[in-house]
N, C-alpha and C. Protein backbone atom coordinates (compact mmCIF):
# COMPACT_ATOMS: atom_id res chain seq x y z
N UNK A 1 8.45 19.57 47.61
CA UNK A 1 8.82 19.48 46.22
C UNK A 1 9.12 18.03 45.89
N UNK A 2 8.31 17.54 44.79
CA UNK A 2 9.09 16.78 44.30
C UNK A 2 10.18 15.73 43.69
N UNK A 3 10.71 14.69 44.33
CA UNK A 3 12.71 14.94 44.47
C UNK A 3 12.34 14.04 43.39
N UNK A 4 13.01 13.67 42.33
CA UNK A 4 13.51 12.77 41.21
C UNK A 4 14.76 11.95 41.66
N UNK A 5 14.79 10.79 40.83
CA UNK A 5 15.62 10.09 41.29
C UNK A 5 17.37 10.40 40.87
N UNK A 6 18.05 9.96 41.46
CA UNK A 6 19.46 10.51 41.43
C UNK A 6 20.15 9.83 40.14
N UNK A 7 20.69 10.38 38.93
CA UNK A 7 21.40 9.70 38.12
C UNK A 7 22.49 9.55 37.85
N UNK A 8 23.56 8.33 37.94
CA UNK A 8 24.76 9.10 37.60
C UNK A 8 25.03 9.34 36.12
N UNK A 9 25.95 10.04 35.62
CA UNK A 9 25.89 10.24 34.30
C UNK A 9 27.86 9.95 33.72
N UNK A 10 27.91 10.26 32.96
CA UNK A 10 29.21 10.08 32.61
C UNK A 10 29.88 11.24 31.42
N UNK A 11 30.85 11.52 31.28
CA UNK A 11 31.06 12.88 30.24
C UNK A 11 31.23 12.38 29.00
N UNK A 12 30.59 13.11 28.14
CA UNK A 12 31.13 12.75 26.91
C UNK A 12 32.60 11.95 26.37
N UNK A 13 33.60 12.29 27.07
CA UNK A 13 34.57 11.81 26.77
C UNK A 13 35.20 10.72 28.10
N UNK A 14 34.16 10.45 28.65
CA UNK A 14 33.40 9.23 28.83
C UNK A 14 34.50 8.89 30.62
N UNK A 15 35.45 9.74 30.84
CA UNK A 15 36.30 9.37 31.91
C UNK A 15 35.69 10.12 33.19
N UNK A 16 35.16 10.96 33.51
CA UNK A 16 34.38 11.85 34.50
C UNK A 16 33.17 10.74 34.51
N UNK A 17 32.92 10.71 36.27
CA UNK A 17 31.34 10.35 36.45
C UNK A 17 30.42 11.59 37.38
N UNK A 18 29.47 12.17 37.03
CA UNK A 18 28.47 12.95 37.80
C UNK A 18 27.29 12.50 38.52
N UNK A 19 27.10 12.88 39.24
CA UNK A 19 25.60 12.60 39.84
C UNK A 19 24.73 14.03 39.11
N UNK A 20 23.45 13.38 38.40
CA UNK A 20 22.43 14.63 38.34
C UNK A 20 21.12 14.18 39.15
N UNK A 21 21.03 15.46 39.86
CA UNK A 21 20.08 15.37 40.72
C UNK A 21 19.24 16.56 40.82
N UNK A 22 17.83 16.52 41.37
CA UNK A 22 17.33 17.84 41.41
C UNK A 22 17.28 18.63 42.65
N UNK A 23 17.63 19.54 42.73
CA UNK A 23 18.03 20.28 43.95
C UNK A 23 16.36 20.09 44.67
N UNK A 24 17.30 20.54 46.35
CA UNK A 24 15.90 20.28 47.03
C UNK A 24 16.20 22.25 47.90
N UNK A 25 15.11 22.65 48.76
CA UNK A 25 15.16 24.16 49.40
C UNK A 25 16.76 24.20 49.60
N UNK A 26 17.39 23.40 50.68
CA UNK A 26 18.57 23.45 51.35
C UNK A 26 19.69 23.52 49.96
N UNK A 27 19.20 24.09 49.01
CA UNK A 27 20.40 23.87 47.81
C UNK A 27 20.20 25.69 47.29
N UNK A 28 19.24 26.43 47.71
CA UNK A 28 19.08 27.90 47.53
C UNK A 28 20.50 28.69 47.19
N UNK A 29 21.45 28.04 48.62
CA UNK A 29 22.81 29.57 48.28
C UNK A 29 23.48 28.94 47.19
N UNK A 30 23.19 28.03 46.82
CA UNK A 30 23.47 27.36 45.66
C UNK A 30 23.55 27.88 44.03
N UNK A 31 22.06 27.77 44.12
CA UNK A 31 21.35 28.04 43.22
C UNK A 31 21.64 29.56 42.60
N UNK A 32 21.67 30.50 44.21
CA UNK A 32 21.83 31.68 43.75
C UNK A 32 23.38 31.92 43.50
N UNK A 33 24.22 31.47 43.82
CA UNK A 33 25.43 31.83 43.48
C UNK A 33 25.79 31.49 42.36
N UNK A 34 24.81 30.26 41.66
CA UNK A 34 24.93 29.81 40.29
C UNK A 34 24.61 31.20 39.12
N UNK A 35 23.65 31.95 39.87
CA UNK A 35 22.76 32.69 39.08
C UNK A 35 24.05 33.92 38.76
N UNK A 36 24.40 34.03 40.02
CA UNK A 36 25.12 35.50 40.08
C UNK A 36 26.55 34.99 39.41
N UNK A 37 27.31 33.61 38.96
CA UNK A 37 28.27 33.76 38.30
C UNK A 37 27.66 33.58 37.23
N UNK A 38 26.74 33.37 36.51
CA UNK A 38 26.26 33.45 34.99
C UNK A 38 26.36 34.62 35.16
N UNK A 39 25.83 35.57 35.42
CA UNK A 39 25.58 37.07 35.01
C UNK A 39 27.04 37.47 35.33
N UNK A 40 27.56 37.00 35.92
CA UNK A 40 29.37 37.53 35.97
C UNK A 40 30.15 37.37 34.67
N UNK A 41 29.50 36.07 34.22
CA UNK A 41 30.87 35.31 33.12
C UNK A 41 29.62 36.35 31.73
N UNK A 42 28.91 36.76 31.57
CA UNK A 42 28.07 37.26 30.94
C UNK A 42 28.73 39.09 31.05
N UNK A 43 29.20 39.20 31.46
CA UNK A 43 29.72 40.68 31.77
C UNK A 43 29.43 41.50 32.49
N UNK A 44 28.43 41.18 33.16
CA UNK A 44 27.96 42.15 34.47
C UNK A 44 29.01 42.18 35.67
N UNK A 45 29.40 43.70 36.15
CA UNK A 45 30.44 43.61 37.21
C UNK A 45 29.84 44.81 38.21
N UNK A 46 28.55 44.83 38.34
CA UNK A 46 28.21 46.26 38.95
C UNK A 46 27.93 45.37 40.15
N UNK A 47 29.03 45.36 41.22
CA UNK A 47 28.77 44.81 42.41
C UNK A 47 27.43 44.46 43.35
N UNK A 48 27.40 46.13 43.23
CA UNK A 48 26.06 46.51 44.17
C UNK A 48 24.95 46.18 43.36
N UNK A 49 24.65 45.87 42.11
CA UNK A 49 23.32 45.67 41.58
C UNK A 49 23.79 43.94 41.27
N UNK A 50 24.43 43.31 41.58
CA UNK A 50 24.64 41.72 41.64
C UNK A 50 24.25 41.33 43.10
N UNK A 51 24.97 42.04 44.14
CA UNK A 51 23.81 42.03 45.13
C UNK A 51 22.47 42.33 45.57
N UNK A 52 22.25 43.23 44.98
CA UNK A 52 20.88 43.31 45.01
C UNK A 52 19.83 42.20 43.86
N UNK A 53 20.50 41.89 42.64
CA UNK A 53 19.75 40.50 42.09
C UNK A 53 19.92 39.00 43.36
N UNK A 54 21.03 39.10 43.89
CA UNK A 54 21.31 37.78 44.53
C UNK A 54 19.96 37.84 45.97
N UNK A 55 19.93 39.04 46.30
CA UNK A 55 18.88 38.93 47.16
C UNK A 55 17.30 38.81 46.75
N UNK A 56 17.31 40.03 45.79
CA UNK A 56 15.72 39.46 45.23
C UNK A 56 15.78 38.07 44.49
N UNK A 57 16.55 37.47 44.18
CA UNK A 57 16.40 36.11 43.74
C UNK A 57 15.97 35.18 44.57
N UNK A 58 16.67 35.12 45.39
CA UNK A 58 16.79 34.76 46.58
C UNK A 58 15.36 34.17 47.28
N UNK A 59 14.59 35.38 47.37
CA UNK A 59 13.24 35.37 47.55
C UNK A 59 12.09 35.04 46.76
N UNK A 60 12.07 35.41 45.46
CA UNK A 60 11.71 34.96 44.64
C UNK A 60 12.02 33.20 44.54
N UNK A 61 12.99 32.27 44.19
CA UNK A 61 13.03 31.33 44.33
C UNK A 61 12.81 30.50 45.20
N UNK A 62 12.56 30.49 46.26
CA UNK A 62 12.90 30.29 47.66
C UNK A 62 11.19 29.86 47.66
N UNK A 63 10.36 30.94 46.95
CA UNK A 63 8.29 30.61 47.66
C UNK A 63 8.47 29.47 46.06
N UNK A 64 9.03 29.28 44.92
CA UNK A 64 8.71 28.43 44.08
C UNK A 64 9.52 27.09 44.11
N UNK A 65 10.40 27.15 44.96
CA UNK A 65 11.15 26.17 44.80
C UNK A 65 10.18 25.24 46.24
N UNK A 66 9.68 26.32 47.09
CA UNK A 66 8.80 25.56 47.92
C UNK A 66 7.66 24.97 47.46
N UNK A 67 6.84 25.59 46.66
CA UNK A 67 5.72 25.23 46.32
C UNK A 67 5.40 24.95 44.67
N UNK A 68 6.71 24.10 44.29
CA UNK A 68 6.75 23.44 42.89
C UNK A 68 6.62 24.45 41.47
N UNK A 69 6.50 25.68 41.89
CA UNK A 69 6.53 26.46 40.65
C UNK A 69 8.10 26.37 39.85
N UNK A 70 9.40 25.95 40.85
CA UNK A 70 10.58 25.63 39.90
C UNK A 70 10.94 24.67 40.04
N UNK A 71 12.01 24.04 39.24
CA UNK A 71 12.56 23.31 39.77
C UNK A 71 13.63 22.99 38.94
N UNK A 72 15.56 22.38 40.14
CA UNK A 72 16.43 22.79 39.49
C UNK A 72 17.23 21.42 39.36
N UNK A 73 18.04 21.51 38.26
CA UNK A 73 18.72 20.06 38.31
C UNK A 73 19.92 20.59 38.35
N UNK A 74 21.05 19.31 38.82
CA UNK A 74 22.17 20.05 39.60
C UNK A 74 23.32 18.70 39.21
N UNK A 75 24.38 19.14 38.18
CA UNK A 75 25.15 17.97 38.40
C UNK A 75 26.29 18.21 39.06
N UNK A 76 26.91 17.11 39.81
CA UNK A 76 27.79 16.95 41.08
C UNK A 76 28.57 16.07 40.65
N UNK A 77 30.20 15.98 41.44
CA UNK A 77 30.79 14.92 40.57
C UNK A 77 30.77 14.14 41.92
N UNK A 78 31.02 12.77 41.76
CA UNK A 78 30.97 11.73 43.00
C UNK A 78 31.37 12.12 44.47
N UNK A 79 32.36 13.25 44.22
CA UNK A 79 32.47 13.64 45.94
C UNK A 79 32.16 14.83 46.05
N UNK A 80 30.63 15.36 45.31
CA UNK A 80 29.62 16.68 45.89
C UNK A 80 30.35 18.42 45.03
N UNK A 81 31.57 17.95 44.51
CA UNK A 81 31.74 19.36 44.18
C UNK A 81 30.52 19.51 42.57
N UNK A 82 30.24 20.85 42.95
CA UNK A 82 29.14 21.45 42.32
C UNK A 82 29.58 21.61 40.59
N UNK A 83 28.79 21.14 39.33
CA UNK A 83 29.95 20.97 37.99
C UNK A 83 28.88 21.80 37.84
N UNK A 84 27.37 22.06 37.83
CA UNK A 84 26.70 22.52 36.81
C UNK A 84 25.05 22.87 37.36
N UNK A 85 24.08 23.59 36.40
CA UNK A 85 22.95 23.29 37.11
C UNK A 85 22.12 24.12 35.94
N UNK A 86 20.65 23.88 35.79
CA UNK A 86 19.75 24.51 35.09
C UNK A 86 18.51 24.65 36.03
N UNK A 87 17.57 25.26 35.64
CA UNK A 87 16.28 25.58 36.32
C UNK A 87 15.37 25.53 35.34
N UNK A 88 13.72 25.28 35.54
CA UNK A 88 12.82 24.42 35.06
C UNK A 88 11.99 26.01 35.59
N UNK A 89 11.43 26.64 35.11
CA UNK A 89 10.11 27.86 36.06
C UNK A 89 8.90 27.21 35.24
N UNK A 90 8.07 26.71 36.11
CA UNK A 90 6.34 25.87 35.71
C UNK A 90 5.69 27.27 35.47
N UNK A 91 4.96 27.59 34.59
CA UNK A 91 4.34 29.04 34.25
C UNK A 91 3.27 29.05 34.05
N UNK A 92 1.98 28.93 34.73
CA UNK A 92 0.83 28.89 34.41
C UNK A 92 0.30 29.31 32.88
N UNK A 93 -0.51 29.35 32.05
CA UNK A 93 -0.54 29.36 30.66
C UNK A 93 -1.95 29.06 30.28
N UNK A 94 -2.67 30.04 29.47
CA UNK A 94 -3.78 29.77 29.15
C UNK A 94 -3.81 28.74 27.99
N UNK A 95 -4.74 27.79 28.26
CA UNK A 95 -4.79 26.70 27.21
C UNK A 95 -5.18 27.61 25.62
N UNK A 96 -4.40 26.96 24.74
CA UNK A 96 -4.47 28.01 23.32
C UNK A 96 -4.35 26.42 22.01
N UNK A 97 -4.74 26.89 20.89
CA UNK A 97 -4.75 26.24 19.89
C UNK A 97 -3.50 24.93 19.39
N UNK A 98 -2.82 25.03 19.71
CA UNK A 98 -1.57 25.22 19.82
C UNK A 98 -0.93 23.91 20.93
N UNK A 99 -1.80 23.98 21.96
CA UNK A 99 -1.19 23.22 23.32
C UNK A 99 -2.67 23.82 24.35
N UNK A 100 -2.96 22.68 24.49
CA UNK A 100 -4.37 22.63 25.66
C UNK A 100 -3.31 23.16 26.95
N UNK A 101 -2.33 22.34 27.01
CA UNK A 101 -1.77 22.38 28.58
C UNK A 101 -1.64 23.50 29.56
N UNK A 102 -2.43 23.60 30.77
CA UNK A 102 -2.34 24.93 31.07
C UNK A 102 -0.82 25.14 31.99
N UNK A 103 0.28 24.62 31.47
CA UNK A 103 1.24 24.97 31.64
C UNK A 103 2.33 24.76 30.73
N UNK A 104 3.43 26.02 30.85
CA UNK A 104 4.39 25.74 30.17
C UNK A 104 6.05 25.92 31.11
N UNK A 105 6.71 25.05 29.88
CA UNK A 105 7.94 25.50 31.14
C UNK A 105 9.15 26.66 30.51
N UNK A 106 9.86 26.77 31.35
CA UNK A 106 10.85 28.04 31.06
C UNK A 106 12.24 27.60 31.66
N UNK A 107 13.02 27.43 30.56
CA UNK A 107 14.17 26.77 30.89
C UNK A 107 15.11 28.31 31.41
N UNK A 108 15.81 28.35 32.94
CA UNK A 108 16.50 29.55 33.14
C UNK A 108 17.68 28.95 33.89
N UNK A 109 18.53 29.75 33.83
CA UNK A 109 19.86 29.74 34.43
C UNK A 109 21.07 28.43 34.50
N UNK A 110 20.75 28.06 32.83
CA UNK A 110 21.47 27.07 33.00
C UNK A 110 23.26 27.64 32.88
N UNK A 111 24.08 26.89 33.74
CA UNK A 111 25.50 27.36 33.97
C UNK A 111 26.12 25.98 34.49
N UNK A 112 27.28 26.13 33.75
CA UNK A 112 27.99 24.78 33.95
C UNK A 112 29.66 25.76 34.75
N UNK A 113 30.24 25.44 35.64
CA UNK A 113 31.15 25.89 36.22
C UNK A 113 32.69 25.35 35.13
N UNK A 114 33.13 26.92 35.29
CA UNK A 114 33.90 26.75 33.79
C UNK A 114 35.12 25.65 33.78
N UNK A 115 35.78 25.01 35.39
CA UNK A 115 36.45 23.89 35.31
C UNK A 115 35.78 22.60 34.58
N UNK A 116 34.37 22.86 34.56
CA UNK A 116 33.15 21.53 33.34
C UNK A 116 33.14 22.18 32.24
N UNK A 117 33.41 22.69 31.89
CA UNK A 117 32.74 23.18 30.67
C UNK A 117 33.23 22.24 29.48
N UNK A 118 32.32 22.22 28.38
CA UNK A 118 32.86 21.38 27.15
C UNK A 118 32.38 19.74 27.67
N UNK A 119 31.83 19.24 28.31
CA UNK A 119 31.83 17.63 28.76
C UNK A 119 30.25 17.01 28.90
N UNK A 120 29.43 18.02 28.34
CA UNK A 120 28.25 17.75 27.59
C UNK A 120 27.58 17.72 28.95
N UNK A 121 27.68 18.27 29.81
CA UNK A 121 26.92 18.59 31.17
C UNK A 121 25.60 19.13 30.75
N UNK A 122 25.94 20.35 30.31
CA UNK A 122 24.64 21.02 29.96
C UNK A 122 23.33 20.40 29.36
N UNK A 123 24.02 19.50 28.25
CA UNK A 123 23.02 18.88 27.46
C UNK A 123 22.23 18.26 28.11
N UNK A 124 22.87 17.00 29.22
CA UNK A 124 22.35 16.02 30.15
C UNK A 124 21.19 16.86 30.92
N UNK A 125 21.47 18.27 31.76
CA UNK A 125 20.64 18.53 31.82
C UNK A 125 19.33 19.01 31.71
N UNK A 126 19.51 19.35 30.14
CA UNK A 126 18.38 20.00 29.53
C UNK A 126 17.19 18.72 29.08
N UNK A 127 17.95 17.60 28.83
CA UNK A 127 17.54 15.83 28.52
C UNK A 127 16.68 16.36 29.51
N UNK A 128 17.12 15.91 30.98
CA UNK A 128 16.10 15.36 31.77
C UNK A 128 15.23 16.70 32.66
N UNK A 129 15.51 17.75 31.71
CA UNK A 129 14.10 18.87 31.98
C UNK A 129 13.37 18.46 31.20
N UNK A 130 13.60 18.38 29.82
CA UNK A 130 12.44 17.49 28.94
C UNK A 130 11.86 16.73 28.98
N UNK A 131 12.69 15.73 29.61
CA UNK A 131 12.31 14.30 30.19
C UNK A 131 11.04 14.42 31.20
N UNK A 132 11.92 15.41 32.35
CA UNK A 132 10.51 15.92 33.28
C UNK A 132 8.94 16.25 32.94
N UNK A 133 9.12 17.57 31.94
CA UNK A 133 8.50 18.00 31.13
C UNK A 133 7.17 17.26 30.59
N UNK A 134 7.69 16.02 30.06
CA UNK A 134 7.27 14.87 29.05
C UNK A 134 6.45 14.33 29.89
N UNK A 135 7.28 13.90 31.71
CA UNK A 135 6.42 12.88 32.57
C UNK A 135 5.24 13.86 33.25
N UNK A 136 5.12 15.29 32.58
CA UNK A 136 4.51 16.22 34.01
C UNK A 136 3.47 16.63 32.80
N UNK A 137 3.56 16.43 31.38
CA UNK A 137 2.26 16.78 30.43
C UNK A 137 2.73 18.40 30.58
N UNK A 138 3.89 18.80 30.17
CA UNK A 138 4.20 19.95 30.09
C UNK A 138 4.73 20.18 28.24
N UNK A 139 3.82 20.81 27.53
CA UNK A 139 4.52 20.55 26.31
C UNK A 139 5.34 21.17 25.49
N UNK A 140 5.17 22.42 25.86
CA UNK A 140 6.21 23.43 25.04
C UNK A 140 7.06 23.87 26.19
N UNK A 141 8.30 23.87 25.87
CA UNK A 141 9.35 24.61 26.54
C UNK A 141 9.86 25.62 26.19
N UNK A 142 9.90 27.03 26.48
CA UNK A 142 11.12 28.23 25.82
C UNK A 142 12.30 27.92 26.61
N UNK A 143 13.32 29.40 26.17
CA UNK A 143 14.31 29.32 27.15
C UNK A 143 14.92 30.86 26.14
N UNK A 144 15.60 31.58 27.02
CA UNK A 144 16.45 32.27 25.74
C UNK A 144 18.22 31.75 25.69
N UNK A 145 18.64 31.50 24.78
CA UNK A 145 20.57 31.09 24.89
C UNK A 145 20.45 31.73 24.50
N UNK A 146 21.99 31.66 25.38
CA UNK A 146 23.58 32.60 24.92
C UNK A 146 23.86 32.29 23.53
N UNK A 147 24.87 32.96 22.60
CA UNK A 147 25.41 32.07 21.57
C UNK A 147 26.22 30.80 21.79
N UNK A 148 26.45 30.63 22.68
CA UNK A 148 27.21 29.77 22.88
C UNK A 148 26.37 28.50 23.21
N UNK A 149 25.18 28.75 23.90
CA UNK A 149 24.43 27.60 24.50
C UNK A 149 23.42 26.90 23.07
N UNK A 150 23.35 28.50 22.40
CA UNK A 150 22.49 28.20 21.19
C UNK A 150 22.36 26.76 20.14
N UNK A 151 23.63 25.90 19.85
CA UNK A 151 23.92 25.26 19.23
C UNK A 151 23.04 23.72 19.85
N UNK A 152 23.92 23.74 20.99
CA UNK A 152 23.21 22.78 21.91
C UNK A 152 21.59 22.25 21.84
N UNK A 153 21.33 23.75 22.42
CA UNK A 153 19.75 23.66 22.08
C UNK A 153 19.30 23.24 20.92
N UNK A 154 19.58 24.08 19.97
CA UNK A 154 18.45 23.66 18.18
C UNK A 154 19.25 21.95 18.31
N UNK A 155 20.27 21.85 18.54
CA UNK A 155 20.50 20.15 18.19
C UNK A 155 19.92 19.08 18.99
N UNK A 156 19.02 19.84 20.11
CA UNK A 156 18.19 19.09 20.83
C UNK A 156 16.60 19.30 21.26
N UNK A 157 16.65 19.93 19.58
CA UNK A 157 14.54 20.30 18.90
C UNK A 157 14.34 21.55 19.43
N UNK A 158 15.26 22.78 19.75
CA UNK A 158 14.57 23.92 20.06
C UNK A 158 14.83 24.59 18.79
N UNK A 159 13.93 25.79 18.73
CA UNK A 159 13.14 26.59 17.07
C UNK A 159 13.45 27.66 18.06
N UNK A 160 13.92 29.05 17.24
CA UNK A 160 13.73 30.16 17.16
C UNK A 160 11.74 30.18 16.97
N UNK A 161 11.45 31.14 17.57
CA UNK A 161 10.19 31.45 17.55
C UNK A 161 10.01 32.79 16.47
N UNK A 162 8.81 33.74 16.57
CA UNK A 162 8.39 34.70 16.50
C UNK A 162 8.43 36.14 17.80
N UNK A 163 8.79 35.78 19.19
CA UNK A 163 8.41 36.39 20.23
C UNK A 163 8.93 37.97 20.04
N UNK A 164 8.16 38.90 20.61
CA UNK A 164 8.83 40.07 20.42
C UNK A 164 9.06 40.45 22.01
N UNK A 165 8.85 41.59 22.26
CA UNK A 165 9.51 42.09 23.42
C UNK A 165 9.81 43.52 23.87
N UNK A 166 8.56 44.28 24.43
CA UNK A 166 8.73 45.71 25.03
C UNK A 166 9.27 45.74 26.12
N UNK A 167 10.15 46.52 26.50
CA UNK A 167 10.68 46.98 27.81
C UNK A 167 10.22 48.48 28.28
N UNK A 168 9.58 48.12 29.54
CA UNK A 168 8.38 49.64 29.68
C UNK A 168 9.38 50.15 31.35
């Protein structure tokens, strides 16, 4: 995979410094424990079916994070404790009217650990998925937010779409 270069960043209220970086394989129990406290702070408490997402995730991430189909950015504060992180899923995509590119990306699991929260973490990392995005000829991005994440986003060019959505 890929590694990007390491940035440090600074918080909005400008006294915190972070490192953002993009996770490499060895960052997996990571990643997934990121996954499984979003769906916690989100209201899910059914033990046994949080384990069972943490494992099929698990696997699932694990063949894309090897072979560039994801990829995750991760901010850290100067001595490694974990503040935050988003994920990038590369989605193959038939070239359409719209965007030749036969890929698009899919912004997932972004979660900032709630001792960060409020210090514009999130934003930084959604910057340099775009940023990525931009250097990789990737041109449209989705993602779905929370209400809470929602604001963030449209103030940094994301549109409500049209998309609908069967569950079979």
């Amino acid at each position: 995979m890929e590694q990007t270069d390491i940035t440090s960043i600074q918080s909005l209220a400008g006294r915190d410094v972070y490192v953002i970086r993009e996770a490499a394989l060895g960052d997996l129990p990571k990643l997934v424990a990121q996954r499984r406290h979003m769906y916690e702070d989100m209201g899910y408490s059914d033990e046994a079916k949080l384990d069972e997402l943490e494992k099929a995730f698990e696997l699932w991430l694990h063949d894309r994070l090897e072979d560039g189909r994801y990829h995750n950015w991760l901010v850290e504060t100067t001595d490694g404790q974990l503040a935050a992180g988003a994920g990038l899923w590369v989605v193959d995509w038939p070239p359409q009217m719209m965007d030749m590119s036969p890929y698009r990306g899919y912004i997932m699991n972004v979660y900032t650990e709630p001792a960060f929260r409020k210090r514009g973490l999130a934003r930084r990392m959604i910057q340099s998925i775009v940023e990525w995005c931009g250097q990789h000829e990737i041109h449209t991005i989705s993602l779905h937010a929370s209400a809470e994440g929602r604001p963030v986003y449209e103030d940094l060019g994301f549109q409500a779409t049209n998309e609908l959505r069967l569950k079979i």
